[in-house]
N, C-alpha and C. Protein backbone atom coordinates (compact mmCIF):
# COMPACT_ATOMS: atom_id res chain seq x y z
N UNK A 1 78.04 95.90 92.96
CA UNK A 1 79.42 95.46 93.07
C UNK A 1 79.51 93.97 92.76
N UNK A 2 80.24 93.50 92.29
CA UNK A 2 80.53 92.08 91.93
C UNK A 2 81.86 91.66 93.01
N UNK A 3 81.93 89.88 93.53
CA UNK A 3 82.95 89.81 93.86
C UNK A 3 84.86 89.79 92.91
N UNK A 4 85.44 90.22 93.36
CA UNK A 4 86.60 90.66 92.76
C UNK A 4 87.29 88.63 92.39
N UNK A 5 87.13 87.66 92.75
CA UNK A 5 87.27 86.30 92.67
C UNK A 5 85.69 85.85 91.78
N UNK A 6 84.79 85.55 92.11
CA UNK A 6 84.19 84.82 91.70
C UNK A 6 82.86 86.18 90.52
N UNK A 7 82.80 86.81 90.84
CA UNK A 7 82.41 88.02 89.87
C UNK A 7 80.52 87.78 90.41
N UNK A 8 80.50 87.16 91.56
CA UNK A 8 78.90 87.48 92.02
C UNK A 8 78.24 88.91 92.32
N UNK A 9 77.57 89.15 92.13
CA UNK A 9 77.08 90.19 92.61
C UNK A 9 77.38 90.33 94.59
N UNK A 10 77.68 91.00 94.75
CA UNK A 10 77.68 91.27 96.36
C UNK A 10 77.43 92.72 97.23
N UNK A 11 77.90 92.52 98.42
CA UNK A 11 78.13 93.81 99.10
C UNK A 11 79.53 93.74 99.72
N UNK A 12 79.96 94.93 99.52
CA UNK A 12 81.53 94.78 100.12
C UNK A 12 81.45 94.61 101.45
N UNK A 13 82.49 93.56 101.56
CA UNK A 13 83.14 92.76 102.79
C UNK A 13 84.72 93.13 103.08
N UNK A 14 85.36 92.03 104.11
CA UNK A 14 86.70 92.42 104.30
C UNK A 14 87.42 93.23 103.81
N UNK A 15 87.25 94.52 104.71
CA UNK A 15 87.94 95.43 104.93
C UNK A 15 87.73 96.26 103.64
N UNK A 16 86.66 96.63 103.26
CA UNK A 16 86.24 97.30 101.88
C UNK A 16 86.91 96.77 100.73
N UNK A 17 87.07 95.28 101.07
CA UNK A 17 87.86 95.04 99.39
C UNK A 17 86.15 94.17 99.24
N UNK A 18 86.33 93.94 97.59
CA UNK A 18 84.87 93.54 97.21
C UNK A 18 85.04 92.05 97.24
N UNK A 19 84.56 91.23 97.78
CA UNK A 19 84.85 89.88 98.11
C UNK A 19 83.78 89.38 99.05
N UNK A 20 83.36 88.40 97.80
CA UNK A 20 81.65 87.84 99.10
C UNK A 20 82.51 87.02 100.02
N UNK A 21 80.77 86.36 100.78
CA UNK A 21 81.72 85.79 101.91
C UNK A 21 82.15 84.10 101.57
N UNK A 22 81.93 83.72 100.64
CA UNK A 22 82.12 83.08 100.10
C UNK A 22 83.72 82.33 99.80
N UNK A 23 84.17 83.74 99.11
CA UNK A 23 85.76 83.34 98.51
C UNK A 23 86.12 84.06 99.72
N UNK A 24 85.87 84.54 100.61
CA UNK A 24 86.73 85.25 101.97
C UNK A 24 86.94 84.56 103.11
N UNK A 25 85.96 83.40 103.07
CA UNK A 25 85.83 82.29 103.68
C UNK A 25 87.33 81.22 103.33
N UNK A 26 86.87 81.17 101.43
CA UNK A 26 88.01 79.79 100.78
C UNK A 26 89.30 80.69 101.15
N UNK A 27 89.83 81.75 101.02
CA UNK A 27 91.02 82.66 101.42
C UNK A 27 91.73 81.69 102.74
N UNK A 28 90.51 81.95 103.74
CA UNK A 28 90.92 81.87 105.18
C UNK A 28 91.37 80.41 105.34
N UNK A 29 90.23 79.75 104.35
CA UNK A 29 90.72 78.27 104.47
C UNK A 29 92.02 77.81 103.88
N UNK A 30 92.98 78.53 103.38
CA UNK A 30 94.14 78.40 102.05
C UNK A 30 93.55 77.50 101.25
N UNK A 31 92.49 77.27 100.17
CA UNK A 31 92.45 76.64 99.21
C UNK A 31 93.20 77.38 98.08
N UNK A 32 93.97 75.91 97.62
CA UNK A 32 94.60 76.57 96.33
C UNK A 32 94.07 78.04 95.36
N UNK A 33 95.23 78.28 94.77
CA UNK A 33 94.35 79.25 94.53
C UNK A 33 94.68 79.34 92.72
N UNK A 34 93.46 79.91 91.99
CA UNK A 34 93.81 79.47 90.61
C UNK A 34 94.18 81.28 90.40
N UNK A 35 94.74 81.42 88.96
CA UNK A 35 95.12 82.39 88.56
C UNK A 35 94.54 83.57 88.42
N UNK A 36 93.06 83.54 88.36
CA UNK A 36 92.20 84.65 88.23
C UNK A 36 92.21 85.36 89.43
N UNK A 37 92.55 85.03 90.50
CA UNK A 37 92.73 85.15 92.40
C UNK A 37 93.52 85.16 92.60
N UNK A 38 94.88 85.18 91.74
CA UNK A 38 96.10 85.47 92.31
C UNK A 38 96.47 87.31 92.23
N UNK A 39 95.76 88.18 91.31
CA UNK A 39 95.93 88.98 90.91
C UNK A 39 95.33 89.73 92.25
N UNK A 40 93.81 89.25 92.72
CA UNK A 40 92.89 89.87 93.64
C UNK A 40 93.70 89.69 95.09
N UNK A 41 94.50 88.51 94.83
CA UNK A 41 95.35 88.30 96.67
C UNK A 41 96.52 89.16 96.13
N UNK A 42 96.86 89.49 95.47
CA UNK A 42 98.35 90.25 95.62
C UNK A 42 98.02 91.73 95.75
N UNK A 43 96.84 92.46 95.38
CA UNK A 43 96.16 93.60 95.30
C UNK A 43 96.07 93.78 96.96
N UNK A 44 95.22 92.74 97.31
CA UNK A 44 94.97 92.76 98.59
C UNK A 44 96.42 92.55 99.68
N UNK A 45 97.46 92.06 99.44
CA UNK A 45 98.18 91.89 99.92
C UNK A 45 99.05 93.02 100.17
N UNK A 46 99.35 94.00 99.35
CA UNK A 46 99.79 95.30 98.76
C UNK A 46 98.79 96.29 99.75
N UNK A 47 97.56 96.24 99.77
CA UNK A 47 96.70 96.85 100.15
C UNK A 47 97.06 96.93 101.84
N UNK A 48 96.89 95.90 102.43
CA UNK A 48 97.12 95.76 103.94
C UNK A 48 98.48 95.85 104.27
N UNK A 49 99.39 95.52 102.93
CA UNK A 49 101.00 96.00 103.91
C UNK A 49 101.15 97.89 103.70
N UNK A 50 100.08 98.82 102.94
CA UNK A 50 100.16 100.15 102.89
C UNK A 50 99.60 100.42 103.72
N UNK A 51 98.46 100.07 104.42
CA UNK A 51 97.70 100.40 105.09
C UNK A 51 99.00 100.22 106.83
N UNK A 52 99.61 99.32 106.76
CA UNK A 52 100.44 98.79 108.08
C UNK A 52 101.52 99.93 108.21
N UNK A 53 102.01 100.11 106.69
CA UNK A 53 102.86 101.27 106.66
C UNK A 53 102.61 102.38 107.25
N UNK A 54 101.16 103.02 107.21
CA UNK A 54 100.61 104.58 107.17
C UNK A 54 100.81 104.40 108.68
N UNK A 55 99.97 103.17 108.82
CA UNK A 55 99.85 103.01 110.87
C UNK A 55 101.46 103.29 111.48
N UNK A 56 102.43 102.55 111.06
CA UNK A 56 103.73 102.84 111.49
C UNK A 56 104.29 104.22 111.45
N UNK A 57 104.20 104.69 109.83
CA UNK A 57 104.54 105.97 109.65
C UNK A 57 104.24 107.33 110.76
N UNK A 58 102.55 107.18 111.34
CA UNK A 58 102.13 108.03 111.73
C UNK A 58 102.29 107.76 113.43
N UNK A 59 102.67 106.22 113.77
CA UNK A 59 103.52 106.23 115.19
C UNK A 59 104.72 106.69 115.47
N UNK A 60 105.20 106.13 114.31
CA UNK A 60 106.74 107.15 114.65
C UNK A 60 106.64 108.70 114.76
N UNK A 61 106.07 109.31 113.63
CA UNK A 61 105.51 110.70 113.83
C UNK A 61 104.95 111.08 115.22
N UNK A 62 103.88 110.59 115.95
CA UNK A 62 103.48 111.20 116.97
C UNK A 62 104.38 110.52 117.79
N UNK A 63 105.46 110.03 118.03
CA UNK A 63 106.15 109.95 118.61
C UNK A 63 107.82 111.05 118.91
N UNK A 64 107.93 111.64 117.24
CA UNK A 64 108.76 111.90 117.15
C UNK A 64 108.15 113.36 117.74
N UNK A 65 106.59 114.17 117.30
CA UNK A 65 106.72 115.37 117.28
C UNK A 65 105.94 115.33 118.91
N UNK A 66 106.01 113.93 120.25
CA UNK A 66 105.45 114.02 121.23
C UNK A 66 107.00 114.94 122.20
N UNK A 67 108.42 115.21 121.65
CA UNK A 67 109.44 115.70 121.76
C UNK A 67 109.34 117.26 121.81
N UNK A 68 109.03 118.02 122.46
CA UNK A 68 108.86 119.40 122.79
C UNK A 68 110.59 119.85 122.54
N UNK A 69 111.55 119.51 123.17
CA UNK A 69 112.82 120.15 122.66
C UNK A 69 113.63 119.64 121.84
N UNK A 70 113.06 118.10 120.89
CA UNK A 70 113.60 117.94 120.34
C UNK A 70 115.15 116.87 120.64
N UNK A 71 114.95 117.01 122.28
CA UNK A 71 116.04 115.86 123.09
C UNK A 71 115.12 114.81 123.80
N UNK A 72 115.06 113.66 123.43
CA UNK A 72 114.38 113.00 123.93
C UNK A 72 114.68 112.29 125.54
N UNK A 73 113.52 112.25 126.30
CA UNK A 73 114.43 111.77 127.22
C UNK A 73 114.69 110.39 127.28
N UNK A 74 115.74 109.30 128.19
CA UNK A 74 116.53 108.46 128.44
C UNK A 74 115.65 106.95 127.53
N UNK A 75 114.00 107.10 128.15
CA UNK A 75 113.92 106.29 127.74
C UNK A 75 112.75 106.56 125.79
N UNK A 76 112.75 107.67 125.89
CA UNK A 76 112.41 108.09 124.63
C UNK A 76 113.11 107.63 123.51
N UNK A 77 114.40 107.47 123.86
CA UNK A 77 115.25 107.13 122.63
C UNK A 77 114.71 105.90 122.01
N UNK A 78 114.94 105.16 123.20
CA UNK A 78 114.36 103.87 123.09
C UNK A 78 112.80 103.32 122.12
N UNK A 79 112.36 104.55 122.52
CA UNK A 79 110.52 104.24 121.86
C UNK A 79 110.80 104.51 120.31
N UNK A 80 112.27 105.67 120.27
CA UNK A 80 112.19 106.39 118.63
C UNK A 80 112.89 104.63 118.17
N UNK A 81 113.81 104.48 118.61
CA UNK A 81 114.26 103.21 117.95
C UNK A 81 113.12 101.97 117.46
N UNK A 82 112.88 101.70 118.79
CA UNK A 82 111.35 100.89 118.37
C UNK A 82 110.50 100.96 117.18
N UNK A 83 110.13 102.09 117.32
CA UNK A 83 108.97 102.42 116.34
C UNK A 83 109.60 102.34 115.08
N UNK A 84 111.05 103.02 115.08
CA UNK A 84 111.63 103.53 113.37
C UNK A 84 111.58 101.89 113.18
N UNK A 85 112.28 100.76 113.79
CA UNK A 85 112.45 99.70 113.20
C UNK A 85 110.95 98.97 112.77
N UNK A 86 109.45 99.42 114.09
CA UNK A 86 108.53 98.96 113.25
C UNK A 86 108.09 99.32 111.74
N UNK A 87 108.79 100.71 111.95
CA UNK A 87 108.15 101.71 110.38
C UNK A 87 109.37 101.14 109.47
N UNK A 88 110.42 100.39 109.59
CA UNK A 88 111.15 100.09 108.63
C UNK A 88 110.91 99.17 107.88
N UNK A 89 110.42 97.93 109.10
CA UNK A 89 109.50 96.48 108.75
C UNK A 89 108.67 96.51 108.10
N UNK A 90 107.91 97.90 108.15
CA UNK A 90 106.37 97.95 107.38
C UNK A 90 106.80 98.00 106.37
N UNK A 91 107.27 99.35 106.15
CA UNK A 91 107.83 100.00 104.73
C UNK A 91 108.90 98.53 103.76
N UNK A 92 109.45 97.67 104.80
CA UNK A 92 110.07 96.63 103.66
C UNK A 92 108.21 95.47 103.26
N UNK A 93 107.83 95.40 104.09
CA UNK A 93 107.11 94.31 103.82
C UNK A 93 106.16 95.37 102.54
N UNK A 94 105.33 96.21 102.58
CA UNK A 94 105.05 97.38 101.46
C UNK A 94 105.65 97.01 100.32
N UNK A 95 106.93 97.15 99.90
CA UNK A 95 107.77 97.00 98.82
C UNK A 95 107.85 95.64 98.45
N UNK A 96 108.15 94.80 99.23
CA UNK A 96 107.69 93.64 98.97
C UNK A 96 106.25 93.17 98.06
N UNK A 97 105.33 93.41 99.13
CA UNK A 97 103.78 93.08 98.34
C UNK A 97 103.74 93.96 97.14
N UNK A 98 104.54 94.75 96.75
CA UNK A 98 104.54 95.85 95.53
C UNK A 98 105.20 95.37 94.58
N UNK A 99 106.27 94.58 94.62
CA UNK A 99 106.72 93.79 94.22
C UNK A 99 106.45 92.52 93.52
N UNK A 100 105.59 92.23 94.17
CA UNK A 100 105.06 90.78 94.10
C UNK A 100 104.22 91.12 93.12
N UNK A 101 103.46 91.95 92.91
CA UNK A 101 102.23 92.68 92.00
C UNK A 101 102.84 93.19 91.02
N UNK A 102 103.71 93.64 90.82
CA UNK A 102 104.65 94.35 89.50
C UNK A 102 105.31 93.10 88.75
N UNK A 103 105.91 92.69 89.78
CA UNK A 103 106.47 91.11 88.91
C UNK A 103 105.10 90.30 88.03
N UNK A 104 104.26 90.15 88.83
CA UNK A 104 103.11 88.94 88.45
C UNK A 104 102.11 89.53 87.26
N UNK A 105 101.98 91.73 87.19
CA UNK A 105 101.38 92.02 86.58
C UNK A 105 102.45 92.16 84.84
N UNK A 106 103.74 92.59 85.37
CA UNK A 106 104.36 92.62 84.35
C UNK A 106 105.06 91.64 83.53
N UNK A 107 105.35 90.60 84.53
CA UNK A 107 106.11 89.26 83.48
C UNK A 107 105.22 88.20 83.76
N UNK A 108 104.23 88.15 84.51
CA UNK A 108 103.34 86.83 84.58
C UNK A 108 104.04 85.95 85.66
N UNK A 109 105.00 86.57 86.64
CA UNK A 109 105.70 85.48 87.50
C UNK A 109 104.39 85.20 89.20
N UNK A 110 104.36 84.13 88.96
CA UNK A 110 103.23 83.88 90.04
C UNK A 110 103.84 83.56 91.19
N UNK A 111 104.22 84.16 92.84
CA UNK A 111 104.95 83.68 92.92
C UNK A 111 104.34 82.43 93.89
N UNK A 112 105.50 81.37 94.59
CA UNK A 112 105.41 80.55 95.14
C UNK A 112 104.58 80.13 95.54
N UNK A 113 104.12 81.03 96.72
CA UNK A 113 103.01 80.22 97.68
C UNK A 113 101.64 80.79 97.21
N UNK A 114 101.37 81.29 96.04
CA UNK A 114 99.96 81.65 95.39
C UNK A 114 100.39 80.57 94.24
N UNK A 115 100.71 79.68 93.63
CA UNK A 115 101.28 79.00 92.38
C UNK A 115 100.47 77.81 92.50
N UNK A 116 99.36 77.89 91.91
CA UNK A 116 98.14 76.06 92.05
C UNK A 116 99.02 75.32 91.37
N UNK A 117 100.37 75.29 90.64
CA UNK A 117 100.90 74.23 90.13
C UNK A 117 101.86 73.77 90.65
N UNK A 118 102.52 74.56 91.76
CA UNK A 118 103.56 74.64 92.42
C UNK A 118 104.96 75.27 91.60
N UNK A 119 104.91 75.34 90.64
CA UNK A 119 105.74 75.71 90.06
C UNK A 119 105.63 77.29 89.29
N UNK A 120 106.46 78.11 89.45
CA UNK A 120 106.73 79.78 88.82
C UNK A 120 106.70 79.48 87.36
């Protein structure tokens, strides 16, 4: 495996994305970041807001099917509300990082706070 930033040979790290510890380290530190690594942070970024999604998706679910008649009681409502708004948050932030990757893969728009020049 090579790292997905610097193209070393490695073993996969953080969270099965391929990334020595090296550039997973410069990540944590926010060093600028040049263009070849903007592609690998938006992948990754996309990656962990699907992954946040599935987690939400499948709380609301065992929440919804923990309902034997289907009437929840008094303070059940409450938990379905909760959760739908966490699974709503996920699902926007998802589209978002999907976003961000469709824009940057299809028109080259880098956005803001990944931009080493400061400027789009």
């Amino acid at each position: 495996m090579q790292c997905i930033y610097c193209k070393t040979k490695i073993k996969s790290y953080d969270s099965g994305l391929q990334i020595c510890l090296d550039c997973a380290n410069r990540a944590k530190a926010k060093v600028p970041h040049d263009e070849q690594n903007i592609r690998a942070i938006l992948q990754r970024e996309l990656i962990q807001a699907t992954a946040r999604a599935h987690v939400a998706t499948d709380a609301f679910n065992a929440i919804v099917d923990d309902i034997p008649s289907a009437l929840p009681h008094p303070d059940g409502t409450q938990r379905i509300h909760n959760a739908y708004r966490e699974l709503s948050l996920a699902r926007q932030r998802m589209m978002q990082a999907h976003s961000r990757l469709d824009d940057y893969l299809v028109s080259g728009t880098i956005p803001e706070d990944l931009d080493p020049s400061g400027k789009s």
